[in-house]
C-alpha atoms as a PDB file:
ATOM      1  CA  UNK A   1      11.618 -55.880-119.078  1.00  0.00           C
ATOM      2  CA  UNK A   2      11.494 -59.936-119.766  1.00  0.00           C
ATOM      3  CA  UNK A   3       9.666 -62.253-117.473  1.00  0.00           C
ATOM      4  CA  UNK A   4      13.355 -63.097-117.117  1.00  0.00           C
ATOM      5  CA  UNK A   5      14.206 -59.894-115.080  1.00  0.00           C
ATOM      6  CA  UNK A   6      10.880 -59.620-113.362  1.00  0.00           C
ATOM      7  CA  UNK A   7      11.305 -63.005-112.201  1.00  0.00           C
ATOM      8  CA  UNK A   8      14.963 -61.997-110.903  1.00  0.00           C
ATOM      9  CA  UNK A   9      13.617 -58.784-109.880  1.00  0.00           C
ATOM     10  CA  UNK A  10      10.504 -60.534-107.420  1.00  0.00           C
ATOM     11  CA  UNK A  11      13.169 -63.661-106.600  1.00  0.00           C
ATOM     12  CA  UNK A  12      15.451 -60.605-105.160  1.00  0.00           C
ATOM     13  CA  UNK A  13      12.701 -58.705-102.980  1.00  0.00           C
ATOM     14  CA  UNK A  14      11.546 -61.831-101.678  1.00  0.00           C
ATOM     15  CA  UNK A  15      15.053 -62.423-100.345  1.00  0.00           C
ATOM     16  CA  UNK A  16      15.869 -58.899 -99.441  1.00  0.00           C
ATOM     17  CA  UNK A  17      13.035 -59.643 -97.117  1.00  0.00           C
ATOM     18  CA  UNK A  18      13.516 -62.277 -95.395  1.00  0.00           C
ATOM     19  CA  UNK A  19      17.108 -61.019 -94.666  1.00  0.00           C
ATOM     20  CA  UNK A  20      17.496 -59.479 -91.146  1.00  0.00           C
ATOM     21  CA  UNK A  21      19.259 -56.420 -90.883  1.00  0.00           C
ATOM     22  CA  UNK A  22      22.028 -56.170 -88.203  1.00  0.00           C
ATOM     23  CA  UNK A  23      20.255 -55.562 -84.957  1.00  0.00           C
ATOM     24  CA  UNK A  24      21.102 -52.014 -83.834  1.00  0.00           C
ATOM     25  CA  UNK A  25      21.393 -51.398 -80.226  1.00  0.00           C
ATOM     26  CA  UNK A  26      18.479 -49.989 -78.376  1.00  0.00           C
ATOM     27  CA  UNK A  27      19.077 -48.556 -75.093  1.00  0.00           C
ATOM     28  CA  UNK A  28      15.970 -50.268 -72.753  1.00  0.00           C
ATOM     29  CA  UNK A  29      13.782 -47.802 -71.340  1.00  0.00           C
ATOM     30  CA  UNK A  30      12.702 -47.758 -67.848  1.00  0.00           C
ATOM     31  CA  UNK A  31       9.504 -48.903 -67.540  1.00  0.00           C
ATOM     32  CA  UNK A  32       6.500 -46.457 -66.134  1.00  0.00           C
ATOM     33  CA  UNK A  33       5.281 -47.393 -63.098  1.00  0.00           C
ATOM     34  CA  UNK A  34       1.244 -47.582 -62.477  1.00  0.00           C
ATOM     35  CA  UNK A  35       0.122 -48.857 -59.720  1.00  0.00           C
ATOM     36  CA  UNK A  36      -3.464 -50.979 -60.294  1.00  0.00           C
ATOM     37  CA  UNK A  37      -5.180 -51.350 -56.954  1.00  0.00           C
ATOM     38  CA  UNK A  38      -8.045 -54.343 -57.622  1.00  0.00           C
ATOM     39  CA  UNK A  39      -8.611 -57.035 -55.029  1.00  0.00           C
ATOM     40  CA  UNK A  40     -10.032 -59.871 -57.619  1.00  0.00           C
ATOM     41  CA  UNK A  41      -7.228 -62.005 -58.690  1.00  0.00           C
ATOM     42  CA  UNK A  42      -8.741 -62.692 -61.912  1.00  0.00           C
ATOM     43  CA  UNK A  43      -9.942 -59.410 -62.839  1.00  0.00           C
ATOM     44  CA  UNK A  44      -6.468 -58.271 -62.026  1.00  0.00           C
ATOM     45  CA  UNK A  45      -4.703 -60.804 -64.397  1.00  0.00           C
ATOM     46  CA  UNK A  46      -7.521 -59.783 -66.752  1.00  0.00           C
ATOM     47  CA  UNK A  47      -6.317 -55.916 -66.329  1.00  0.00           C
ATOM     48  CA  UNK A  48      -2.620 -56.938 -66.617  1.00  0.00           C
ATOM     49  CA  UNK A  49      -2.857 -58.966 -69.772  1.00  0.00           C
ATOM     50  CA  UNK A  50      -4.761 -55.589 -71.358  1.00  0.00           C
ATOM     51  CA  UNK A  51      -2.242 -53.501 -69.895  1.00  0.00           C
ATOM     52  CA  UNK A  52       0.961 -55.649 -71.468  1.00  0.00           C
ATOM     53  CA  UNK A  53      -1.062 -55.657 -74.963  1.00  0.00           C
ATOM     54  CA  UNK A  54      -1.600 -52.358 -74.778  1.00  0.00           C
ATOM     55  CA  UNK A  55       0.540 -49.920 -72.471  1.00  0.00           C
ATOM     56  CA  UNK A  56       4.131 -51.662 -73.324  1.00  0.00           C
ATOM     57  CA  UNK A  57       5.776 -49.016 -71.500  1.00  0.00           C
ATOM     58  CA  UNK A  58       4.426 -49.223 -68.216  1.00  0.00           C
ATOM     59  CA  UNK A  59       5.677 -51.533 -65.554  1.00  0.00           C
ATOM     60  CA  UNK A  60       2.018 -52.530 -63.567  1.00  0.00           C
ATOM     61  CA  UNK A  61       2.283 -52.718 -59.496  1.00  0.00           C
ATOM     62  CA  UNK A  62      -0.319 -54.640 -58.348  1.00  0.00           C
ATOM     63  CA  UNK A  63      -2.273 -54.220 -54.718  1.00  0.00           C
ATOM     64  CA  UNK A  64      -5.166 -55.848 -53.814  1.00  0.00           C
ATOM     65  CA  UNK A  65      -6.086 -53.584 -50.408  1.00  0.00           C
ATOM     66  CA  UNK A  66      -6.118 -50.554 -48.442  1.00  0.00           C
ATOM     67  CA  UNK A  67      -3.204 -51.709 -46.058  1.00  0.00           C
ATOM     68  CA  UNK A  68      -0.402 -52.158 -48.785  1.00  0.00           C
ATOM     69  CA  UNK A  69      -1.211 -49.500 -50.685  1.00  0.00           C
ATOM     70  CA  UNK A  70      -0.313 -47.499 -47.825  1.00  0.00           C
ATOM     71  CA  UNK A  71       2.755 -48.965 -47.234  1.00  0.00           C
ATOM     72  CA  UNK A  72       3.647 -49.360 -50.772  1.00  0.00           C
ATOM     73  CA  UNK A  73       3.216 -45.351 -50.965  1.00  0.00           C
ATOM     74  CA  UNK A  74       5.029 -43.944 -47.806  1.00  0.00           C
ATOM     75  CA  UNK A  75       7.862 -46.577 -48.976  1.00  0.00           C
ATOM     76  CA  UNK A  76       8.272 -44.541 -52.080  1.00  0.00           C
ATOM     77  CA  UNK A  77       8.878 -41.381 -50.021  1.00  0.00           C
ATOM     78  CA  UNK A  78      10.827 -43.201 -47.190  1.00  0.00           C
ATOM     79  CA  UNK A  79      13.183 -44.760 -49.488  1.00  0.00           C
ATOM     80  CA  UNK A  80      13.232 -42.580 -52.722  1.00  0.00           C
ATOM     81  CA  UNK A  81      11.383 -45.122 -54.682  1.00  0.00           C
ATOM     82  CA  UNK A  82       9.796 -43.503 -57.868  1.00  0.00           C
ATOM     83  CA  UNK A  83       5.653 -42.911 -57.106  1.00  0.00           C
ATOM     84  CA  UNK A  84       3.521 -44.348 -59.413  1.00  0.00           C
ATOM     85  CA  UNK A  85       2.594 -42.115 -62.400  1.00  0.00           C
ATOM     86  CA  UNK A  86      -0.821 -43.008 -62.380  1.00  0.00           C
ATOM     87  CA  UNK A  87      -3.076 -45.014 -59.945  1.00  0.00           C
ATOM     88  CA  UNK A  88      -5.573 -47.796 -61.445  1.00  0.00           C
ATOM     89  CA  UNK A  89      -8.202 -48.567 -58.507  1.00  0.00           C
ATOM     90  CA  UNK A  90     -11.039 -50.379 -58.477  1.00  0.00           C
ATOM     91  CA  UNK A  91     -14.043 -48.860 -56.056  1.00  0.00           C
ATOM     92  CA  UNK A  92     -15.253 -51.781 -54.477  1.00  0.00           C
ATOM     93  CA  UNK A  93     -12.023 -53.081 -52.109  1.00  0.00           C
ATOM     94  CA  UNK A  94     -14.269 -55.661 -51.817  1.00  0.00           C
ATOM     95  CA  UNK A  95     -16.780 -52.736 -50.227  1.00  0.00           C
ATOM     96  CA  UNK A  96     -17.241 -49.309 -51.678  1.00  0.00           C
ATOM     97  CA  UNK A  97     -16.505 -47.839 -48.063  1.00  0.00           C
ATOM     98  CA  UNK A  98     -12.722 -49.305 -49.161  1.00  0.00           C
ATOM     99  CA  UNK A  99     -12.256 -47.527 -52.268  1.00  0.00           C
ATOM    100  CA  UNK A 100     -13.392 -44.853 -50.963  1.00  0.00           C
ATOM    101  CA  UNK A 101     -11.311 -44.618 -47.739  1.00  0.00           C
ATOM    102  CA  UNK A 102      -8.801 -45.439 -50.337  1.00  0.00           C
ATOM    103  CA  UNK A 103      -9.490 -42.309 -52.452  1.00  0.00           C
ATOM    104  CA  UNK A 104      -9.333 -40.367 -48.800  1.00  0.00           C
ATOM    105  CA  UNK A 105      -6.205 -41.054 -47.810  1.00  0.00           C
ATOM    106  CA  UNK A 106      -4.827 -40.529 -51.064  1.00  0.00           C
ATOM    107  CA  UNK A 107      -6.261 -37.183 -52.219  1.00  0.00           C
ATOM    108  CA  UNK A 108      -5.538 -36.081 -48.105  1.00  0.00           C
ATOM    109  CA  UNK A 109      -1.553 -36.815 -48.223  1.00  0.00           C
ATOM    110  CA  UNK A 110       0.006 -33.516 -49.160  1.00  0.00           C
ATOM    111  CA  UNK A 111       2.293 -35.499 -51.800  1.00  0.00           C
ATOM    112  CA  UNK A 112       0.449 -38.012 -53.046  1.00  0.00           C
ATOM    113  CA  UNK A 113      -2.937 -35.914 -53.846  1.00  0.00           C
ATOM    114  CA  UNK A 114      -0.722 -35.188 -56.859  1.00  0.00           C
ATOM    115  CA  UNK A 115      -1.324 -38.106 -58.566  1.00  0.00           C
ATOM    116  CA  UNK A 116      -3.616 -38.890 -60.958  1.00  0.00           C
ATOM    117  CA  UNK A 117      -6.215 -41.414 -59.654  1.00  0.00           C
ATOM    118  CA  UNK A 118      -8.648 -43.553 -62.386  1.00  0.00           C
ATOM    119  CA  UNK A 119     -11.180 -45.793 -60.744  1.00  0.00           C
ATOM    120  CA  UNK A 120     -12.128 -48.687 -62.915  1.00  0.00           C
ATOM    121  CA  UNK A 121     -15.547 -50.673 -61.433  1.00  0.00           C
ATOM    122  CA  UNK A 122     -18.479 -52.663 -61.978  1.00  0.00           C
ATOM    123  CA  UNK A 123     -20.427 -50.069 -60.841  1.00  0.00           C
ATOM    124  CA  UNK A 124     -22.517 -47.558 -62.836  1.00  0.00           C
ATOM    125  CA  UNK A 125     -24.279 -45.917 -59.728  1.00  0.00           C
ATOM    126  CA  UNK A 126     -24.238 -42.235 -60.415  1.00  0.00           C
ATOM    127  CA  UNK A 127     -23.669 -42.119 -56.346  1.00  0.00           C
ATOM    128  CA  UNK A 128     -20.497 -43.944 -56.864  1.00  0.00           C
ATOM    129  CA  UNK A 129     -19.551 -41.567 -59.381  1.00  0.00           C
ATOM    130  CA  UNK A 130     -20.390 -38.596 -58.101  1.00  0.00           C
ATOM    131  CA  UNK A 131     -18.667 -39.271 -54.642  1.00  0.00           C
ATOM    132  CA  UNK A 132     -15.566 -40.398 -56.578  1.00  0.00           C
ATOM    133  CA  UNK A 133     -15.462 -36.899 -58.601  1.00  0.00           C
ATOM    134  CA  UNK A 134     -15.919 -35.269 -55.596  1.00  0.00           C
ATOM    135  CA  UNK A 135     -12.855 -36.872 -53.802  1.00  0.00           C
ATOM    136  CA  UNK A 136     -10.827 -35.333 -57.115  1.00  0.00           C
ATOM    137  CA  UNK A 137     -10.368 -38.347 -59.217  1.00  0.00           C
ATOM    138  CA  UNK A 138      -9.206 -37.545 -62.581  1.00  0.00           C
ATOM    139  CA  UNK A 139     -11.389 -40.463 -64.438  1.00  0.00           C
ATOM    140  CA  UNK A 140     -14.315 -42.995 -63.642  1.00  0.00           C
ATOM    141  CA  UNK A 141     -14.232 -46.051 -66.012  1.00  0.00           C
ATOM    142  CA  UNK A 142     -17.061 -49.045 -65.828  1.00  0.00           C
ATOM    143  CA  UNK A 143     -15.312 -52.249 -66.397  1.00  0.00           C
ATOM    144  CA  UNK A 144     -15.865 -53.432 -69.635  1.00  0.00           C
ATOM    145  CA  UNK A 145     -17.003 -57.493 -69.747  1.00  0.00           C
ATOM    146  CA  UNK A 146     -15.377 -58.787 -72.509  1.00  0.00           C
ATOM    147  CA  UNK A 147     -11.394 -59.173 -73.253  1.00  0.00           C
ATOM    148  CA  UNK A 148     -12.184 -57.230 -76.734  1.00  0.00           C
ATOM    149  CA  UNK A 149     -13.584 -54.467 -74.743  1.00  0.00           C
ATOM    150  CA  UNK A 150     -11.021 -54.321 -72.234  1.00  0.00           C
ATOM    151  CA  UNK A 151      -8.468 -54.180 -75.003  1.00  0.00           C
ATOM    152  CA  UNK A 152     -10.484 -51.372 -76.675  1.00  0.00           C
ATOM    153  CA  UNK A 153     -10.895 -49.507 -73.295  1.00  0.00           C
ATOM    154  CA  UNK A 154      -6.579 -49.846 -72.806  1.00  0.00           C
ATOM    155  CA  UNK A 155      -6.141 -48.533 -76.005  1.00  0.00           C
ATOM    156  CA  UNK A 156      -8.475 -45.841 -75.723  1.00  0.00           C
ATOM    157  CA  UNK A 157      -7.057 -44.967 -71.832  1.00  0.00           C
ATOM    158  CA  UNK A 158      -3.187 -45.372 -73.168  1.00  0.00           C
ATOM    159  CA  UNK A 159      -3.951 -42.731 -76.347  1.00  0.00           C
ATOM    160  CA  UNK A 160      -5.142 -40.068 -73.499  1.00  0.00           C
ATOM    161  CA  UNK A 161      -2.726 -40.656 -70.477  1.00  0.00           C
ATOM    162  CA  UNK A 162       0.145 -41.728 -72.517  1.00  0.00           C
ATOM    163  CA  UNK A 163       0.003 -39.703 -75.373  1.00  0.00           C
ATOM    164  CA  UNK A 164      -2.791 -36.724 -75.137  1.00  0.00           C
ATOM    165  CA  UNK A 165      -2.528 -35.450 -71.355  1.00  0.00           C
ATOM    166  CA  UNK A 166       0.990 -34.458 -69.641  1.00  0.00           C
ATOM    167  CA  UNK A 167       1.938 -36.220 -66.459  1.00  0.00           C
ATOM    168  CA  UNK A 168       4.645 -34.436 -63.673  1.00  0.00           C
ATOM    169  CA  UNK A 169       7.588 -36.400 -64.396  1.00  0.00           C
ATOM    170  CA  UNK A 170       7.895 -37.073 -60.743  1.00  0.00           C
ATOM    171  CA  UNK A 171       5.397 -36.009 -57.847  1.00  0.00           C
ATOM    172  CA  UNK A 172       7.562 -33.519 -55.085  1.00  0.00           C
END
């Protein structure tokens, strides 16, 4: 082959590149719904940046107490709203007696004990932890402090809940 045709042969790949293809039709997706309970604004814009970088698919719905998480929930069974496939909650609601009133209500409700329930907090107190695995969570995360290490932790969470474990389509 002359530098000729390998000249040709590069100046054609470079264009064949830069070409777009005829967009094919992709039929949108509905989005998961997880509902993130956190009551710091900025942690939970933190969280939902992560979340959009890393979990796509999922459509966040965000509560910041105990009182509209409620209603948010018996709304889904009153008007045949889909539940939330997974539930995101930070412990301290500002105080841990929140969370875990929270956690009590949930894991009491004949329906929505079904779902899965992660609590992501500051703290590391094995009390914390231990009352939280008692009241069935499925998952106790410590906030991580930097944006790289929330990333890390979202990519991490999303390769288990997303792609490892199997969720109930719907909770009944």
């Amino acid at each position: 082959m002359s530098i000729f045709d390998k000249s040709k042969l590069v100046e054609f790949f470079i264009l064949a590149c830069m070409t777009k293809l005829p967009a094919t039709k992709r039929r949108k997706l509905p989005r998961i719904p997880i509902l993130v309970v956190e009551d710091n604004a900025d942690q939970w814009l933190i969280i939902r940046s992560a979340l959009a970088q890393c979990f796509p698919e999922v459509e966040p719905i965000w509560m910041n107490n105990n009182t509209q998480v409620v209603h948010y929930l018996e709304s889904c069974l009153s008007d045949d709203k889909q539940l939330p496939r997974l539930v995101i909650s930070d412990l301290y609601l500002p105080r841990r007696e929140d969370g875990f009133s929270l956690l009590e209500f949930i894991k009491g409700h004949d329906v929505f004990r079904q779902l899965p329930v992660v609590i992501l907090s500051n703290s590391e107190d094995h009390k914390d932890i231990e009352k939280s695995y008692a009241l069935s969570i499925a998952s106790y995360i410590v906030k991580p402090v930097t944006y790289h290490q929330w990333l890390n932790c979202f990519y991490t969470f999303r390769r288990y809940w997303l792609e490892a474990v199997s969720l109930p389509a719907y909770v009944a």
